[in-house]
N, C-alpha and C. Protein backbone atom coordinates (compact mmCIF):
# COMPACT_ATOMS: atom_id res chain seq x y z
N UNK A 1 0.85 -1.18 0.00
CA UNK A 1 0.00 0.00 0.00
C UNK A 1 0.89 1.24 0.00
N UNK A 2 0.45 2.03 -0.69
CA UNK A 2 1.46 3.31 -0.75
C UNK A 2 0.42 4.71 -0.35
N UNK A 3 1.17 5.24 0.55
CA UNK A 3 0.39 6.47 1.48
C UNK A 3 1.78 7.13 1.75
N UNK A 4 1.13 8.51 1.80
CA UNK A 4 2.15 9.35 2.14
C UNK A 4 1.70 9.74 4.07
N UNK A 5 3.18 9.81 4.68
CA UNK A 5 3.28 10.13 6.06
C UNK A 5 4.03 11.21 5.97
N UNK A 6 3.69 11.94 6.99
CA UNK A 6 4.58 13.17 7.19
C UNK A 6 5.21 12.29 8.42
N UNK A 7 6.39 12.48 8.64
CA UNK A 7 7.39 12.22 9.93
C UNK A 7 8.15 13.55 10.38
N UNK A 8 8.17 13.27 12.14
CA UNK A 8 8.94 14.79 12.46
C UNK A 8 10.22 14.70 12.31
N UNK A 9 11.16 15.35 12.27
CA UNK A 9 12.19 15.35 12.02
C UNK A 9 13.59 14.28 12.62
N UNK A 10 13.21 14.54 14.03
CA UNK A 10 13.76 14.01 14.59
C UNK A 10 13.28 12.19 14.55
N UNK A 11 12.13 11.96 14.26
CA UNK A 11 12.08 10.37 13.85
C UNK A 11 12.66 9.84 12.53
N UNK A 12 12.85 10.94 11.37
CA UNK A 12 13.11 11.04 10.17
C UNK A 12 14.43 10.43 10.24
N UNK A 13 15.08 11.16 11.04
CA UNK A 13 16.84 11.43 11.47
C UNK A 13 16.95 9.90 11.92
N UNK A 14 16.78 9.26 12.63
CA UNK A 14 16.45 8.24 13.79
C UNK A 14 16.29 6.71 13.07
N UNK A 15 15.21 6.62 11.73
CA UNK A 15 15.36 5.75 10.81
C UNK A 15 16.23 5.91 9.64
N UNK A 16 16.54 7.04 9.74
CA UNK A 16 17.78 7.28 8.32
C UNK A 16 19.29 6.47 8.87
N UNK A 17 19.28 7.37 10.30
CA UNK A 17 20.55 6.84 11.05
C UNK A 17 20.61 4.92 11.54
N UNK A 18 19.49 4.21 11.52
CA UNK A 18 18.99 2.92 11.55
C UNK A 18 19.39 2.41 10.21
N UNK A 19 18.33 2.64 9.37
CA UNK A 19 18.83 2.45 7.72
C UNK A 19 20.04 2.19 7.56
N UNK A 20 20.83 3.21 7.96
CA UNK A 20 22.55 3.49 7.40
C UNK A 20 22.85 2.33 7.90
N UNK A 21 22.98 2.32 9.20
CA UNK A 21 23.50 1.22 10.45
C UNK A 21 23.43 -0.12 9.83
N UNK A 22 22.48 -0.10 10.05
CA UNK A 22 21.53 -1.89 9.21
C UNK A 22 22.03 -2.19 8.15
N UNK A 23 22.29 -1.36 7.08
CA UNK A 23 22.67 -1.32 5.85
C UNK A 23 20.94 -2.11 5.14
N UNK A 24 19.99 -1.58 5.54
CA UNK A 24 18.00 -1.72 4.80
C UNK A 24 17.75 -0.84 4.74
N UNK A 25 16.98 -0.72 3.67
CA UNK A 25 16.46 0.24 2.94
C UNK A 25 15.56 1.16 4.63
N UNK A 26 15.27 2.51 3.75
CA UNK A 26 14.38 2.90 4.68
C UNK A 26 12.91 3.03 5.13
N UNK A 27 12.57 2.12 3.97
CA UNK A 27 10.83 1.60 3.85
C UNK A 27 11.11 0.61 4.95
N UNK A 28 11.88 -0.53 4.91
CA UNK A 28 11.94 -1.67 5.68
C UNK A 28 12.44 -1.48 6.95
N UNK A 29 12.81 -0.78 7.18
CA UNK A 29 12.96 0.26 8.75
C UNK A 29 11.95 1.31 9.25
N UNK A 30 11.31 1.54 8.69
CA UNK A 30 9.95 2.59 8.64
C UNK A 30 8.85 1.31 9.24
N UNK A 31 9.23 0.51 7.89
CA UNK A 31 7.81 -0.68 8.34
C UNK A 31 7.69 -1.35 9.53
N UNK A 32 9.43 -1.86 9.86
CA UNK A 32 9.11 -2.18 11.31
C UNK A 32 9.16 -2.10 12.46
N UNK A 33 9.52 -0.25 12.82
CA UNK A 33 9.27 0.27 14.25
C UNK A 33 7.68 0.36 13.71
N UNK A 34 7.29 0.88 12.68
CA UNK A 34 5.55 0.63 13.44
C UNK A 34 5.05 -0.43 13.84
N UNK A 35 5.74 -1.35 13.14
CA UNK A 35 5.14 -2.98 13.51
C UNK A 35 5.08 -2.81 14.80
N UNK A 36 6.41 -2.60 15.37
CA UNK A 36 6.66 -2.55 17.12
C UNK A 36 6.06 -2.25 17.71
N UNK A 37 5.83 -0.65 17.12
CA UNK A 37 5.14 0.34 17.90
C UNK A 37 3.81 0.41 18.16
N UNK A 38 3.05 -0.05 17.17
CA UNK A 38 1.50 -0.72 17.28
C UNK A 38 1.52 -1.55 17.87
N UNK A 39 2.24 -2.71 18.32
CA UNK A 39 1.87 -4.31 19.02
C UNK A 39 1.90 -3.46 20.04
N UNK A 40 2.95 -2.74 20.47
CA UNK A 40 2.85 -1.99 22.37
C UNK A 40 1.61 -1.47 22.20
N UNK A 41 1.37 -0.49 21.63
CA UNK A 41 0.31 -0.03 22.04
C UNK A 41 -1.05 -0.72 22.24
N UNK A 42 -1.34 -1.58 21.37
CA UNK A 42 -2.58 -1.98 20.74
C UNK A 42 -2.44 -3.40 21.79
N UNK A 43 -1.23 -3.82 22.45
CA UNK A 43 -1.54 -4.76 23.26
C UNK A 43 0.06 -4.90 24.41
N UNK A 44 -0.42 -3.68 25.41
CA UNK A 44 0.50 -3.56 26.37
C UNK A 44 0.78 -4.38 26.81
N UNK A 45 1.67 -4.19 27.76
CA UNK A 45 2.20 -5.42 29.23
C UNK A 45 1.72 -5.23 30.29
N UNK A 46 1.38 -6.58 30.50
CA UNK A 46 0.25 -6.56 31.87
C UNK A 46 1.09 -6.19 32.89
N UNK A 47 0.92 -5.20 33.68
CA UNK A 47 0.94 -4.53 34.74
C UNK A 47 1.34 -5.97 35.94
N UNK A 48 2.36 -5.81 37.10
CA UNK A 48 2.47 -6.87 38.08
C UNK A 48 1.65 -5.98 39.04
N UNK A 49 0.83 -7.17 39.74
CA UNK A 49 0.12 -6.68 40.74
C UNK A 49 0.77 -5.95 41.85
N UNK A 50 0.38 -5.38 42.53
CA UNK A 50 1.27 -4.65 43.84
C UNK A 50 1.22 -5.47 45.16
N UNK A 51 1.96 -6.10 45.72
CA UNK A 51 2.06 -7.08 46.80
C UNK A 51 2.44 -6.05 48.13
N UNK A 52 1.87 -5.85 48.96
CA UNK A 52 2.44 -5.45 50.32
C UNK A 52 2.59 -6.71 51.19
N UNK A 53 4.14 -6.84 51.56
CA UNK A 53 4.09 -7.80 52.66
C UNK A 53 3.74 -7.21 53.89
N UNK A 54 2.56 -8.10 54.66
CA UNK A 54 2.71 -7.64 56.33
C UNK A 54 3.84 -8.00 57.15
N UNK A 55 4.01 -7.20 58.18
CA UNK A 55 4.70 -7.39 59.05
C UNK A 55 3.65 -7.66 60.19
N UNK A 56 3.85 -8.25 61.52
CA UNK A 56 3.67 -7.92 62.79
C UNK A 56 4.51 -6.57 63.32
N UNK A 57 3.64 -5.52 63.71
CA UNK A 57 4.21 -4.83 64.97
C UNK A 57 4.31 -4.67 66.06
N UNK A 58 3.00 -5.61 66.67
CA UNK A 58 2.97 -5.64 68.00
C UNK A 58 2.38 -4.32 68.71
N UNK A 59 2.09 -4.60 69.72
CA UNK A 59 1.83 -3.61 70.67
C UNK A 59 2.43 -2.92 71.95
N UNK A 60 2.72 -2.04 71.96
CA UNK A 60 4.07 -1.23 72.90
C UNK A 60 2.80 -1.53 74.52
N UNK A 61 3.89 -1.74 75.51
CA UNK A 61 3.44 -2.33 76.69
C UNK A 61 3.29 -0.70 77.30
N UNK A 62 2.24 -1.01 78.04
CA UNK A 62 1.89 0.17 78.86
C UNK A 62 0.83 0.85 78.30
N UNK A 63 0.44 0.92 77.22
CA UNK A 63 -0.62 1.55 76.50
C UNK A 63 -1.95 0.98 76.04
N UNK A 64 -2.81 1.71 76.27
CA UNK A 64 -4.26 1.41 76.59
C UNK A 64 -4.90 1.45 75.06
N UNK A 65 -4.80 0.63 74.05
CA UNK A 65 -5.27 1.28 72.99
C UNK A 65 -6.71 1.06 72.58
N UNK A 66 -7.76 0.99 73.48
CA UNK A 66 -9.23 1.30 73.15
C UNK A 66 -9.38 2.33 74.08
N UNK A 67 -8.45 3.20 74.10
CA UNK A 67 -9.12 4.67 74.67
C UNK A 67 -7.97 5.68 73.71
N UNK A 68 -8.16 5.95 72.49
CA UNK A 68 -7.57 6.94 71.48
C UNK A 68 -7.51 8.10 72.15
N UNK A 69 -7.82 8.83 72.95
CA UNK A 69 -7.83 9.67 73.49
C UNK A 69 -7.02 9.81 74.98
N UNK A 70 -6.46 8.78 74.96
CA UNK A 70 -5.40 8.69 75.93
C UNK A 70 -4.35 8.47 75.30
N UNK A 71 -4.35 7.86 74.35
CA UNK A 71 -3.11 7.77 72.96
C UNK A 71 -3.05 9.03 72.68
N UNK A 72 -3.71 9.69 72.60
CA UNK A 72 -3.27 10.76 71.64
C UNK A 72 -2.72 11.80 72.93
N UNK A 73 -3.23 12.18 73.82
CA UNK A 73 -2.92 12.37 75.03
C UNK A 73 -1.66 12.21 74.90
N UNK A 74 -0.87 11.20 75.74
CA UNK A 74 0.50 10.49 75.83
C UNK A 74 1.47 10.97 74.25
N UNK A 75 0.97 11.00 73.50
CA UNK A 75 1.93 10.94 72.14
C UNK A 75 2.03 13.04 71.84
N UNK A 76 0.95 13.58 72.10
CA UNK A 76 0.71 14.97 71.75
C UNK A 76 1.21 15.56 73.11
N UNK A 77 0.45 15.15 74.09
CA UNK A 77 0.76 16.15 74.88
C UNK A 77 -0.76 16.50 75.28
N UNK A 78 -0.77 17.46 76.29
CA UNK A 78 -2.84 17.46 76.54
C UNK A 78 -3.38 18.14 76.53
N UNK A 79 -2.62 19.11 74.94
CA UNK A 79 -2.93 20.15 74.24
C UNK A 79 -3.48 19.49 72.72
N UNK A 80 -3.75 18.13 72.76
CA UNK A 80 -4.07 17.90 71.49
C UNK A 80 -5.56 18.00 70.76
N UNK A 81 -5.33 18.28 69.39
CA UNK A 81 -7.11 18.67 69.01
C UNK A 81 -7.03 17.58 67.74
C-alpha cells in the first residue's frame, strides 16, 4: 500500500541513522518500528500486581489502645485537638 506520512524530524533522522546502520532500505525500517510500535500499544504489558508484605508490629506495653484519646494524650501532649 502506498500512502504518504509526514514524519517529524527528529524520527526522520532516527530511521535514516537505523537504515545506514543496518545497511536496509528505509521503507523496511519505517515498516518495522511501526510494527513494534502498534503491538505496544494496541496490546501492552500486563501490569504486576502490587504485593504489600505484612509485618507484625505488635503492641508497645503500657498503652491502653481502646481509649484513642489517651493515645493521643501520651503521644501529643494534653494540648491535642
Amino acid at each position: 500500500m502506498r500512502t504518504t506520512l509526514t514524519l517529524d524530524p527528529d524520527v526522520a533522522a532516527k530511521a535514516k541513522k537505523a537504515a545506514a546502520r543496518l545497511g536496509k532500505p528505509f521503507k523496511e525500517i519505517t515498516n518495522a518500528a511501526l510494527r513494534l510500535g502498534l503491538e505496544q500499544i494496541l496490546n501492552p504489558p500486563k501490569a504486576k500486581p502490587y504485593l504489600t508484605i505484612p509485618r507484625p508490629l505488635g503492641l508497645r506495653q503500657g498503652f491502653n489502645y481502646d481509649n484513642i484519646g489517651e493515645l493521643l494524650a501520651r503521644a501529643e501532649g494534653e494540648d491535642y485537638q
